[in-house]
C-alpha atoms as a PDB file:
ATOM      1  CA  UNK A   1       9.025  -6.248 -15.568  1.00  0.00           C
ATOM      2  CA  UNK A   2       5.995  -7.989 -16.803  1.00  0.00           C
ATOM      3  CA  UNK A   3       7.254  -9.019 -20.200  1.00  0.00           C
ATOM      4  CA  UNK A   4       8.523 -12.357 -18.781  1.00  0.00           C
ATOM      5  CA  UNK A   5       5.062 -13.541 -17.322  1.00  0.00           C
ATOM      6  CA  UNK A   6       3.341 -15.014 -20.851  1.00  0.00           C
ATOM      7  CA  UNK A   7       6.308 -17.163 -20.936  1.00  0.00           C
ATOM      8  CA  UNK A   8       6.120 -19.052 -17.624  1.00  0.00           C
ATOM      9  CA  UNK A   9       2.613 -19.458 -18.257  1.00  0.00           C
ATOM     10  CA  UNK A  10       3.886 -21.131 -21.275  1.00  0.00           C
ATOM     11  CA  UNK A  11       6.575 -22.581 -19.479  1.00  0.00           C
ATOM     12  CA  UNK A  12       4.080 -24.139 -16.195  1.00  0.00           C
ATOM     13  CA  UNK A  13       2.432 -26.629 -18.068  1.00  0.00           C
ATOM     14  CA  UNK A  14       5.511 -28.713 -19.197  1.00  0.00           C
ATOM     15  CA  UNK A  15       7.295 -28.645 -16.176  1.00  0.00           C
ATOM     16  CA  UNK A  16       7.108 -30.211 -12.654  1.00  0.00           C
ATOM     17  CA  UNK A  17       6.683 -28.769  -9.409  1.00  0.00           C
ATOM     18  CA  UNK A  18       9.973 -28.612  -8.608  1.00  0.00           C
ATOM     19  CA  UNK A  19      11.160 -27.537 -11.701  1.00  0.00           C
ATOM     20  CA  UNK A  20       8.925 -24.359 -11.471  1.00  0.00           C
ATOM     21  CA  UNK A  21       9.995 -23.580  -8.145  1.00  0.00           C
ATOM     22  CA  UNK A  22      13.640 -23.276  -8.976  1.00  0.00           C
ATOM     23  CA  UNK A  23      12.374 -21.411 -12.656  1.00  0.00           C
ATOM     24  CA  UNK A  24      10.810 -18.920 -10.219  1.00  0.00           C
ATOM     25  CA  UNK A  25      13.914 -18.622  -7.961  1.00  0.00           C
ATOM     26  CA  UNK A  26      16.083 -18.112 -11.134  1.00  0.00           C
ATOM     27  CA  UNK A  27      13.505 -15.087 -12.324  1.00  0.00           C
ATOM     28  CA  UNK A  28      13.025 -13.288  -8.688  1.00  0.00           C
ATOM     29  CA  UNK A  29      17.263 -13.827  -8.929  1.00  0.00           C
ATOM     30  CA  UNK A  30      17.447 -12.310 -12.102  1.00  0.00           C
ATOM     31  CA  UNK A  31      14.896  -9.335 -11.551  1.00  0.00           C
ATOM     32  CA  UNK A  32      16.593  -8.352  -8.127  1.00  0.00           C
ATOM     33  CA  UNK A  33      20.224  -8.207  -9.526  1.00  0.00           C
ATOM     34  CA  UNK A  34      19.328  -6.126 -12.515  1.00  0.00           C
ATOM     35  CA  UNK A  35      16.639  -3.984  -9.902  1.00  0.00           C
ATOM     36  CA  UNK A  36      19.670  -3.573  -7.581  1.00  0.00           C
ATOM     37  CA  UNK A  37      22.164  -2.900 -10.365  1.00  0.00           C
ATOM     38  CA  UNK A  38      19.678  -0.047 -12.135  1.00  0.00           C
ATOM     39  CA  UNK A  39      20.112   1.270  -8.822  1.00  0.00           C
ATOM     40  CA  UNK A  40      23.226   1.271  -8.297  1.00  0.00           C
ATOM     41  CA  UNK A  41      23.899   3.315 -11.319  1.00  0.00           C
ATOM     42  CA  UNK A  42      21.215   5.308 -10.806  1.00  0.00           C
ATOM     43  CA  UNK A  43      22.705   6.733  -7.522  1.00  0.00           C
ATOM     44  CA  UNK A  44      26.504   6.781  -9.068  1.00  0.00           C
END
């Protein structure tokens, strides 16, 4: 799950604020879905 940090670093220093508050909500969206859908295939 850490393969995606090098990028935002990347990613930080050309965007706003703002921008890298909804760049985070997108990831921790992204990362709980597939989390949640491992899961749920796990347990079927």
């Amino acid at each position: 799950m850490s393969s995606w940090i090098p990028s935002e670093d990347l990613a930080t220093g050309a965007m706003t604020r703002n921008e890298r508050y909804q760049y985070d909500a997108i990831i921790f969206l992204v990362q709980t879905i597939v989390i949640s859908f491992t899961v749920f295939r796990t347990l079927i």
